[in-house]
PDB file of N, CA and C in Angstrom:
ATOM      1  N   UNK A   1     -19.104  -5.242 -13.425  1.00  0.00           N
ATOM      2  CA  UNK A   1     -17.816  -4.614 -13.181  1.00  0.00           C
ATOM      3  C   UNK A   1     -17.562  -4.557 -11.675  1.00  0.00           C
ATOM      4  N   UNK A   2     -16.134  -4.859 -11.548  1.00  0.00           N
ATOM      5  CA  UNK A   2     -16.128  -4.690 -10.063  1.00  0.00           C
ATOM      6  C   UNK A   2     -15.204  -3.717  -9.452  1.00  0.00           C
ATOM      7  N   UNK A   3     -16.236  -2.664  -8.401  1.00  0.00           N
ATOM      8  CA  UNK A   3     -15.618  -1.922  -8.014  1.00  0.00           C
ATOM      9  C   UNK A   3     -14.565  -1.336  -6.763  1.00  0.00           C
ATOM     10  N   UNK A   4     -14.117  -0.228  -6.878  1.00  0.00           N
ATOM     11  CA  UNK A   4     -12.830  -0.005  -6.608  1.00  0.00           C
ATOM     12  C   UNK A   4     -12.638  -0.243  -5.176  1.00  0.00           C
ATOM     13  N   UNK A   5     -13.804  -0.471  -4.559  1.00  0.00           N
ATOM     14  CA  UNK A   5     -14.076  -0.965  -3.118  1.00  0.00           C
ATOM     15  C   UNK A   5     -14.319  -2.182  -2.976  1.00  0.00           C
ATOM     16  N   UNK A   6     -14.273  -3.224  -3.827  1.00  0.00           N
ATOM     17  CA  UNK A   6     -14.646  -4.385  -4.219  1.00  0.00           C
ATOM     18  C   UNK A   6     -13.112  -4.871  -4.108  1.00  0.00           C
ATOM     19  N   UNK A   7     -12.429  -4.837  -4.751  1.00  0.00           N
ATOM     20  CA  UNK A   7     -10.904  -4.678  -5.165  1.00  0.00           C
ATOM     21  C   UNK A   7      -9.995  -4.477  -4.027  1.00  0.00           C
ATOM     22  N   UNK A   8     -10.671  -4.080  -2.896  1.00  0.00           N
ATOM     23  CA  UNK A   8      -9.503  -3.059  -1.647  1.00  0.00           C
ATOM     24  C   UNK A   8     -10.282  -4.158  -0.389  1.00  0.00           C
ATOM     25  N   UNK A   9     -11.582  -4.839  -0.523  1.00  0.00           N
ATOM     26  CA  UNK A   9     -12.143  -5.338   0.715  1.00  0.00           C
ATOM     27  C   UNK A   9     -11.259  -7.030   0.141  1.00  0.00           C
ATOM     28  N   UNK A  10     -10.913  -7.364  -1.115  1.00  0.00           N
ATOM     29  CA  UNK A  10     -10.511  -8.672  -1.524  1.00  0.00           C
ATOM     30  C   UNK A  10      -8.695  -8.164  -1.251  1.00  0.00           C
ATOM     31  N   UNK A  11      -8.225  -7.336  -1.157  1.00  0.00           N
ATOM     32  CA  UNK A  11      -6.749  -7.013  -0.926  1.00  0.00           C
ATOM     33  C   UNK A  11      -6.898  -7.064   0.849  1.00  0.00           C
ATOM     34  N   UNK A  12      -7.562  -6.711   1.390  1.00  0.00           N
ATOM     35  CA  UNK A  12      -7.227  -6.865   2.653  1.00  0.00           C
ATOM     36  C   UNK A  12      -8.094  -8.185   3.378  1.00  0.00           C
ATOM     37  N   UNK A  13      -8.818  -8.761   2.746  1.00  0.00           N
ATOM     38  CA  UNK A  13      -8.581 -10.274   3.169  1.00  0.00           C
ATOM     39  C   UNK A  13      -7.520 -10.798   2.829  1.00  0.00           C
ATOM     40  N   UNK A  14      -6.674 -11.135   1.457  1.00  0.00           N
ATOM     41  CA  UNK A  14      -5.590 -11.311   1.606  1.00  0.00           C
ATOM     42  C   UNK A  14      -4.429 -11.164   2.503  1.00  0.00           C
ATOM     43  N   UNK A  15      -4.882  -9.815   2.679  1.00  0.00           N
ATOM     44  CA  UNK A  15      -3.735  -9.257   3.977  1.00  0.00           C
ATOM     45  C   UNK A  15      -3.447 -10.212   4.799  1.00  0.00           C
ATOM     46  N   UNK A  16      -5.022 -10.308   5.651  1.00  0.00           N
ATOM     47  CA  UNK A  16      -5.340 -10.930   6.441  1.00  0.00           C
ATOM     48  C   UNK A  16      -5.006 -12.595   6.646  1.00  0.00           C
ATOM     49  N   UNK A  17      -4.646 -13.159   5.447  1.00  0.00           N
ATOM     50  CA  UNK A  17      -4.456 -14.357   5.277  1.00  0.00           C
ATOM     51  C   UNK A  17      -3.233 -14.608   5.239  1.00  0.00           C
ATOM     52  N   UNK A  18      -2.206 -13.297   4.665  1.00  0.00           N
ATOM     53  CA  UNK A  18      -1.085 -13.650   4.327  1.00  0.00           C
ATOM     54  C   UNK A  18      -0.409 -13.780   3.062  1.00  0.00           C
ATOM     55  N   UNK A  19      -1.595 -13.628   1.941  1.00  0.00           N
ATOM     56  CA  UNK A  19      -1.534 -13.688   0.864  1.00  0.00           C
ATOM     57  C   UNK A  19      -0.948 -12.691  -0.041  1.00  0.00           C
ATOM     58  N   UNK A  20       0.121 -12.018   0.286  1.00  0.00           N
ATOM     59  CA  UNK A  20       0.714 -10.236  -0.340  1.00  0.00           C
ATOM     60  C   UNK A  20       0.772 -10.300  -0.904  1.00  0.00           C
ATOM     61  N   UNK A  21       1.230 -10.871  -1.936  1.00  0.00           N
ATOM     62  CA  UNK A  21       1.341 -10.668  -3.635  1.00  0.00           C
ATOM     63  C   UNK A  21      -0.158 -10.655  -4.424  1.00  0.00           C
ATOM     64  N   UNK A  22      -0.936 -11.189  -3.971  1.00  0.00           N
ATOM     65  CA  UNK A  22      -2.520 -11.151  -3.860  1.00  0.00           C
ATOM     66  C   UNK A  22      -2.808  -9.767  -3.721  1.00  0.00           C
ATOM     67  N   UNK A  23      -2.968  -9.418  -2.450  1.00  0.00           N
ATOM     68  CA  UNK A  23      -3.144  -8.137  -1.701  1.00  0.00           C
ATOM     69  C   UNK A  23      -2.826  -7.277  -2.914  1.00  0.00           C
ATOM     70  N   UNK A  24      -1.256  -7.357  -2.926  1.00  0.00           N
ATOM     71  CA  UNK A  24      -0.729  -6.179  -3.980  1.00  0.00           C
ATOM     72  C   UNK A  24      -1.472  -6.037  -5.052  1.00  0.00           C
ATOM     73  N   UNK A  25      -1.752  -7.244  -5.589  1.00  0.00           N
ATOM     74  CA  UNK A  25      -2.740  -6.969  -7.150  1.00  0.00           C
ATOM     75  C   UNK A  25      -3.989  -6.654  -6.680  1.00  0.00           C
ATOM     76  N   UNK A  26      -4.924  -6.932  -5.820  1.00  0.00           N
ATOM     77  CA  UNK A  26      -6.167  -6.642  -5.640  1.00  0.00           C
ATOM     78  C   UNK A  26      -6.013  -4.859  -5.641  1.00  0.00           C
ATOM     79  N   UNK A  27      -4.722  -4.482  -4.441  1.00  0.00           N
ATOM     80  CA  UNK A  27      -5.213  -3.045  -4.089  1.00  0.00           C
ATOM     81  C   UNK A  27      -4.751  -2.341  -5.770  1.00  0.00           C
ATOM     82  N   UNK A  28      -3.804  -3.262  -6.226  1.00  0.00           N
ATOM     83  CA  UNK A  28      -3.472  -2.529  -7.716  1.00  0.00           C
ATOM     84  C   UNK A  28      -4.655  -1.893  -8.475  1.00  0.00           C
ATOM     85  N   UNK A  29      -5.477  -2.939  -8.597  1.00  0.00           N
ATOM     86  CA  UNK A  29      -6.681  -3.003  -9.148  1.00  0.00           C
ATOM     87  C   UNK A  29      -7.979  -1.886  -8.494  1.00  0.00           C
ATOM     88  N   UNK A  30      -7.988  -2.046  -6.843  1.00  0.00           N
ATOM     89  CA  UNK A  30      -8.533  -0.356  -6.609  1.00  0.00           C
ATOM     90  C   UNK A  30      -7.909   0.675  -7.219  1.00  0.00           C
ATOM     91  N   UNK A  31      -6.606   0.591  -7.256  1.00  0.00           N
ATOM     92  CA  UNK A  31      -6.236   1.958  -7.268  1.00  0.00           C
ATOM     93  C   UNK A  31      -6.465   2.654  -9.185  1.00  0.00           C
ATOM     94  N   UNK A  32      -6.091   1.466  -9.792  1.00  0.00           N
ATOM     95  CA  UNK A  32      -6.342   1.512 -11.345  1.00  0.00           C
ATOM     96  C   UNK A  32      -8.041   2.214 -11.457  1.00  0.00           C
ATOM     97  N   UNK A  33      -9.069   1.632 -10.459  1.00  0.00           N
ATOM     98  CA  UNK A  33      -9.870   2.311 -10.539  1.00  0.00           C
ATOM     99  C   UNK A  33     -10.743   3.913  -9.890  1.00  0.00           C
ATOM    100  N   UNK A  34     -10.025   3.643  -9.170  1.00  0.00           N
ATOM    101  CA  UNK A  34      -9.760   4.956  -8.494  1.00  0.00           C
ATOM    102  C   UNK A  34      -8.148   5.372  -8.178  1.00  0.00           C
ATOM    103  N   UNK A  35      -7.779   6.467  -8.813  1.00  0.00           N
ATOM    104  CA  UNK A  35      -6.743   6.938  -8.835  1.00  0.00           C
ATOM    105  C   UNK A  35      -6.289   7.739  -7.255  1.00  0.00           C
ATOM    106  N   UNK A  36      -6.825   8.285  -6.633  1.00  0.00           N
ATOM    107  CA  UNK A  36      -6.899   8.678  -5.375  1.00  0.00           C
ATOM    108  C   UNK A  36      -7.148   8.338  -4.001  1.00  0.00           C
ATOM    109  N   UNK A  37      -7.262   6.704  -4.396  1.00  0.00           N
ATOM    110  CA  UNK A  37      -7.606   5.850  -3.319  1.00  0.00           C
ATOM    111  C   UNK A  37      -6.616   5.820  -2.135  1.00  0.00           C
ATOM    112  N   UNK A  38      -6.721   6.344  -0.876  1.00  0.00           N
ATOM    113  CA  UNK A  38      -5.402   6.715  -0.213  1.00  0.00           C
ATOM    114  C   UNK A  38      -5.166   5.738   0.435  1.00  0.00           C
ATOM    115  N   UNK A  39      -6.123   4.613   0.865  1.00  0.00           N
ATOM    116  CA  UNK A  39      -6.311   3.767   1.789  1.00  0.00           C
ATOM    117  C   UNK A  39      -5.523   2.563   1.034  1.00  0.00           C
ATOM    118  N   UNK A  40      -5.654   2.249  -0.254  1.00  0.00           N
ATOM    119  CA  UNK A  40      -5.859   1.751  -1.537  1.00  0.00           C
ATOM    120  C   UNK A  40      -3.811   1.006  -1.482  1.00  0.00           C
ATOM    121  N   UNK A  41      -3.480   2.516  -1.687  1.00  0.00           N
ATOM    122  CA  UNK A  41      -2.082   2.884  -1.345  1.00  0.00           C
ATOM    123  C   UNK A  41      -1.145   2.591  -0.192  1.00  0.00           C
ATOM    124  N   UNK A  42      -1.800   2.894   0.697  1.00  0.00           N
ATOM    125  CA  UNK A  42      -1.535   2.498   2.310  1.00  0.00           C
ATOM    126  C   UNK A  42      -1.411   1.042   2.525  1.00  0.00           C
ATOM    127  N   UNK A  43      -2.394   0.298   2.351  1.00  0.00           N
ATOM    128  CA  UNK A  43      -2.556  -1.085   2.336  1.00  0.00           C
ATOM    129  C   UNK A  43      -1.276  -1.565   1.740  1.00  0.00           C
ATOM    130  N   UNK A  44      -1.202  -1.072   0.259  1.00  0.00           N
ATOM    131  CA  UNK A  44      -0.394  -1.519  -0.398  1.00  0.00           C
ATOM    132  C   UNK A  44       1.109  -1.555  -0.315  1.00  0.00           C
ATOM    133  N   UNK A  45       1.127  -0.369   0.382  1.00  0.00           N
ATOM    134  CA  UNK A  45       2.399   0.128   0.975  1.00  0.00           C
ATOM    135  C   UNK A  45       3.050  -0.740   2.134  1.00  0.00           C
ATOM    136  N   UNK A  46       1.801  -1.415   3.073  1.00  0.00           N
ATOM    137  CA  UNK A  46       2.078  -2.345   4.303  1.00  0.00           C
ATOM    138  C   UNK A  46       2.576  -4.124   3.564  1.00  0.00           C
ATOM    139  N   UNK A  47       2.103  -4.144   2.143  1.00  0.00           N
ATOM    140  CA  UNK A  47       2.079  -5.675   1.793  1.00  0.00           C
ATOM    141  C   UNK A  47       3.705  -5.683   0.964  1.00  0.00           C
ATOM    142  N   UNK A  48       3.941  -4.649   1.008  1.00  0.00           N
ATOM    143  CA  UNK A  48       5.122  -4.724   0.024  1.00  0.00           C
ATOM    144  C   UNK A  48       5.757  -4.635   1.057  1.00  0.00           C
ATOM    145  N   UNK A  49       5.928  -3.985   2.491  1.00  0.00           N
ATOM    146  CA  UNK A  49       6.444  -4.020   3.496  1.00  0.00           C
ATOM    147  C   UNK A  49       7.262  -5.585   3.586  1.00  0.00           C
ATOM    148  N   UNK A  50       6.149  -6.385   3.905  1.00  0.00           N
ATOM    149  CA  UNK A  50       5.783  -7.741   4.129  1.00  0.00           C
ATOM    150  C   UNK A  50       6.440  -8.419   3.519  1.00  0.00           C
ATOM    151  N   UNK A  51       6.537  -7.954   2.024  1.00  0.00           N
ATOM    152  CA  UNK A  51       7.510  -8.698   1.011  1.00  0.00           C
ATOM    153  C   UNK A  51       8.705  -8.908   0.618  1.00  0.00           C
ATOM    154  N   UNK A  52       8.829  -7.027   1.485  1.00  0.00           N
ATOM    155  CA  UNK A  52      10.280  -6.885   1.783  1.00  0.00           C
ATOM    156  C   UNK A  52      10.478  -6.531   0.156  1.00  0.00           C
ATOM    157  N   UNK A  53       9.861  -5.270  -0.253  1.00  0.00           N
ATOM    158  CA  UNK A  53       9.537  -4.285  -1.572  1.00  0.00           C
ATOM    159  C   UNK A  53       9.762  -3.530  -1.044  1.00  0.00           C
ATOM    160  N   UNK A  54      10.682  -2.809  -0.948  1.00  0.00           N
ATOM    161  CA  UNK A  54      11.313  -1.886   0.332  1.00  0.00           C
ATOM    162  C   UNK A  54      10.994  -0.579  -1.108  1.00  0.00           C
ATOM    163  N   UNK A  55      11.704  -0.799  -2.212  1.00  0.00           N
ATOM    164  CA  UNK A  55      11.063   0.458  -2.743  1.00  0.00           C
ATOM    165  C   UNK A  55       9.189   0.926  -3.187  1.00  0.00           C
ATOM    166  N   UNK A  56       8.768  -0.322  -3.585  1.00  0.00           N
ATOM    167  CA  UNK A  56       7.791  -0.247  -4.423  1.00  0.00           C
ATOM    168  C   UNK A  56       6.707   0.344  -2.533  1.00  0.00           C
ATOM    169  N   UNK A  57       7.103  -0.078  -1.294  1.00  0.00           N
ATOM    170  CA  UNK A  57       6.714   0.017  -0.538  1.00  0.00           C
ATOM    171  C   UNK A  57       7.053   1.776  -0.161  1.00  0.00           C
ATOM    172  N   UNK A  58       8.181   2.507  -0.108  1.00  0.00           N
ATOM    173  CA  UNK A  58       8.165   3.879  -0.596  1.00  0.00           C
ATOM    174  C   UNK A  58       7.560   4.745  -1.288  1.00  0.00           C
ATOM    175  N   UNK A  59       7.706   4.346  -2.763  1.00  0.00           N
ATOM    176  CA  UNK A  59       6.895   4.925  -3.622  1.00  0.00           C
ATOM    177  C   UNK A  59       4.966   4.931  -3.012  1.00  0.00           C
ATOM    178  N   UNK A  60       5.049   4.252  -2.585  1.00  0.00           N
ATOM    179  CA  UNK A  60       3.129   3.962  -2.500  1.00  0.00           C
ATOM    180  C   UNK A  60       2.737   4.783  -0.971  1.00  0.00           C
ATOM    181  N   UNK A  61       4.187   5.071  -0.159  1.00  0.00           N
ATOM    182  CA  UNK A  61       3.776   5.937   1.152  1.00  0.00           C
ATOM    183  C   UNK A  61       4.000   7.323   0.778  1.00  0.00           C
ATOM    184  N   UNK A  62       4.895   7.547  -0.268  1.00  0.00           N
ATOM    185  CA  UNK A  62       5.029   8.692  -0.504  1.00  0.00           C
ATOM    186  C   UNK A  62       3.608   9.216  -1.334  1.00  0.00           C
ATOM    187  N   UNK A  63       2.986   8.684  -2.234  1.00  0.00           N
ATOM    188  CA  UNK A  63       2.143   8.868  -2.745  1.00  0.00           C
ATOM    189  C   UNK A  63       1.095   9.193  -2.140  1.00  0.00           C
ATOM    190  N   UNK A  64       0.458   8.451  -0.587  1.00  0.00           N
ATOM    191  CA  UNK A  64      -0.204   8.395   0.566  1.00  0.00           C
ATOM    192  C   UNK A  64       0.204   9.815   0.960  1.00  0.00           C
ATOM    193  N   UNK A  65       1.396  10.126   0.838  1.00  0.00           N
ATOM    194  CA  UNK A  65       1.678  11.697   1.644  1.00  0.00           C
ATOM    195  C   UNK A  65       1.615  12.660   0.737  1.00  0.00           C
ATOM    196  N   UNK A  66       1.473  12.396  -0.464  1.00  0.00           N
ATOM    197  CA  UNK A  66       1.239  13.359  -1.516  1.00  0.00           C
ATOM    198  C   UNK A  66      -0.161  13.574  -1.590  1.00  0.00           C
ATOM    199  N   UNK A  67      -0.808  13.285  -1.083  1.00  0.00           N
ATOM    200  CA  UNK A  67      -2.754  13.031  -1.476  1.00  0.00           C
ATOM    201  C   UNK A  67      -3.152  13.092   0.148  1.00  0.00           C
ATOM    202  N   UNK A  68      -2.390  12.945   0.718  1.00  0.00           N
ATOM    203  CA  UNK A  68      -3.190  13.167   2.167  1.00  0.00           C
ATOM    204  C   UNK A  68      -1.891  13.436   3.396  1.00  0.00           C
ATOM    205  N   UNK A  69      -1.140  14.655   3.116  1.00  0.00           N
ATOM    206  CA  UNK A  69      -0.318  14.744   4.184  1.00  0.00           C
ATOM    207  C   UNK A  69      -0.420  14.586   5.596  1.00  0.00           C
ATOM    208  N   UNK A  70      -1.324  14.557   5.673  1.00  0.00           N
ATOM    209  CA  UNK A  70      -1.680  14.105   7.429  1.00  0.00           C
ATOM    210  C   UNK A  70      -1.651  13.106   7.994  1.00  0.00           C
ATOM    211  N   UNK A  71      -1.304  12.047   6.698  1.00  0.00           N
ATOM    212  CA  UNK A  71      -1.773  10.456   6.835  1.00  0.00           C
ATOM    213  C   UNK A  71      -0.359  10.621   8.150  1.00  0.00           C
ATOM    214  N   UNK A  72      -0.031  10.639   9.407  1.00  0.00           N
ATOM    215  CA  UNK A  72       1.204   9.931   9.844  1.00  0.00           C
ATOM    216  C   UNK A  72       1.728   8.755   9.885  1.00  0.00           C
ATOM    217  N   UNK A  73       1.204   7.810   9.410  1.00  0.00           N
ATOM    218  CA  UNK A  73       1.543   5.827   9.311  1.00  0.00           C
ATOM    219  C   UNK A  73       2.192   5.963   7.952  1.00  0.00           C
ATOM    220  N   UNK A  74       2.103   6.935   7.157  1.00  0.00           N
ATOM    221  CA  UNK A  74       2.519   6.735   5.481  1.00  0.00           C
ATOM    222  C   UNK A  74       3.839   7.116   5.853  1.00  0.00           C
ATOM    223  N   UNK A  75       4.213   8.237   6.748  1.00  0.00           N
ATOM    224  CA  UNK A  75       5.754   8.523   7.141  1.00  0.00           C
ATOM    225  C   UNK A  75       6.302   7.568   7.906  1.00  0.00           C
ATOM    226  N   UNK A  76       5.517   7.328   8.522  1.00  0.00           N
ATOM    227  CA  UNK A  76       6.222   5.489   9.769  1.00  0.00           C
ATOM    228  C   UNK A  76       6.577   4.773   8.639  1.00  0.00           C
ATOM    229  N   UNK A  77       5.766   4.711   8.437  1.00  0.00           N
ATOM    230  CA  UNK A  77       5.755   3.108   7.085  1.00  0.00           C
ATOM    231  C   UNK A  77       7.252   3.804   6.080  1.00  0.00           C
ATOM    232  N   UNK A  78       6.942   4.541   6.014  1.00  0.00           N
ATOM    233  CA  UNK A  78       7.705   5.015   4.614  1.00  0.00           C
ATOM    234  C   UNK A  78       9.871   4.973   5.289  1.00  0.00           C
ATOM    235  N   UNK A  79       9.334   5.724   6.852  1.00  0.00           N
ATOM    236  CA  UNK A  79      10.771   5.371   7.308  1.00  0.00           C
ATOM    237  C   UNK A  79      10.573   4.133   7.807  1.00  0.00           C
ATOM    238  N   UNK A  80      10.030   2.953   7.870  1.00  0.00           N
ATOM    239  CA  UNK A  80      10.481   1.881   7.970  1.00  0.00           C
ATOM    240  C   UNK A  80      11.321   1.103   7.104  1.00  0.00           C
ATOM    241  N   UNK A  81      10.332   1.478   5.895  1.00  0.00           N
ATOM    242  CA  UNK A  81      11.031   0.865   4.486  1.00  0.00           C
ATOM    243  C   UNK A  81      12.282   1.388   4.400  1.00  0.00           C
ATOM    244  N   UNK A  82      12.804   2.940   4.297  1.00  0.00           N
ATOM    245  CA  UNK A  82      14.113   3.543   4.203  1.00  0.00           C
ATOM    246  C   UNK A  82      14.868   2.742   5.459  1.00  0.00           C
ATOM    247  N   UNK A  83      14.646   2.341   6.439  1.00  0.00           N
ATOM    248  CA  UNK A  83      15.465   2.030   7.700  1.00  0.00           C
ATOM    249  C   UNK A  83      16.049   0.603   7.326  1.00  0.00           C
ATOM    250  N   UNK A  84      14.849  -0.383   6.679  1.00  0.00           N
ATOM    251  CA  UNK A  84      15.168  -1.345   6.387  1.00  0.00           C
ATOM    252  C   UNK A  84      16.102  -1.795   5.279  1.00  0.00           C
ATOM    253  N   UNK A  85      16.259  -0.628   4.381  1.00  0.00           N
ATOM    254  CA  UNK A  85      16.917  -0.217   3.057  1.00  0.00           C
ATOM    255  C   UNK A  85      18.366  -0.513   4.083  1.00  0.00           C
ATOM    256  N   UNK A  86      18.715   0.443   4.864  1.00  0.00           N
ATOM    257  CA  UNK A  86      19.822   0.700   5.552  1.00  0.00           C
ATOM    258  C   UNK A  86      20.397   2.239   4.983  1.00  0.00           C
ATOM    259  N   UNK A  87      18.950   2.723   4.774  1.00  0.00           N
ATOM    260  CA  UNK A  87      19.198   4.371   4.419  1.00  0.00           C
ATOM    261  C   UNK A  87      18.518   4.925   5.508  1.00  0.00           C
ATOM    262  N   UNK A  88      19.335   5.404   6.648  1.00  0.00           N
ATOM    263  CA  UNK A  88      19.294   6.236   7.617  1.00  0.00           C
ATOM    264  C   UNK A  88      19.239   7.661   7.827  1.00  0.00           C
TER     265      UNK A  88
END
């Protein structure tokens, strides 16, 4: 079985490559296994960025700020996506 850190180190080589829709399913797959994965989320939140998933990229920073309010990149990220929306 492969685990939920297994899943998040193969999403961010993707990253790394360029590969987001990749990324997205790998970190999917951490997060399916760990439900609280904040990092998991974050990542995921930056690849949908990328994809220009302006919501699915919301939902996953807000979630980041629901489980770890301190995160401050989940609010960057999160008003990036809204900015890019053209919701100001």
């Amino acid at each position: 079985q492969v685990a939920a850190k297994d899943f998040f180190q193969l999403g961010v080589e993707n990253m790394l490559h360029g590969n987001y829709d990749e990324a997205i399913q790998d970190f999917q797959q951490a997060i399916e296994e760990k439900k609280d994965f904040v990092a998991a989320y974050s990542n995921r939140c930056l690849a949908n960025l990328k994809i220009e998933a302006y919501q699915n990229a919301i939902a996953d920073c807000t979630q980041v700020i629901n489980l770890a309010p301190n995160k401050a990149d989940a609010y960057l990220n999160r008003g990036l996506a809204y900015y890019r929306q053209g919701n100001y």
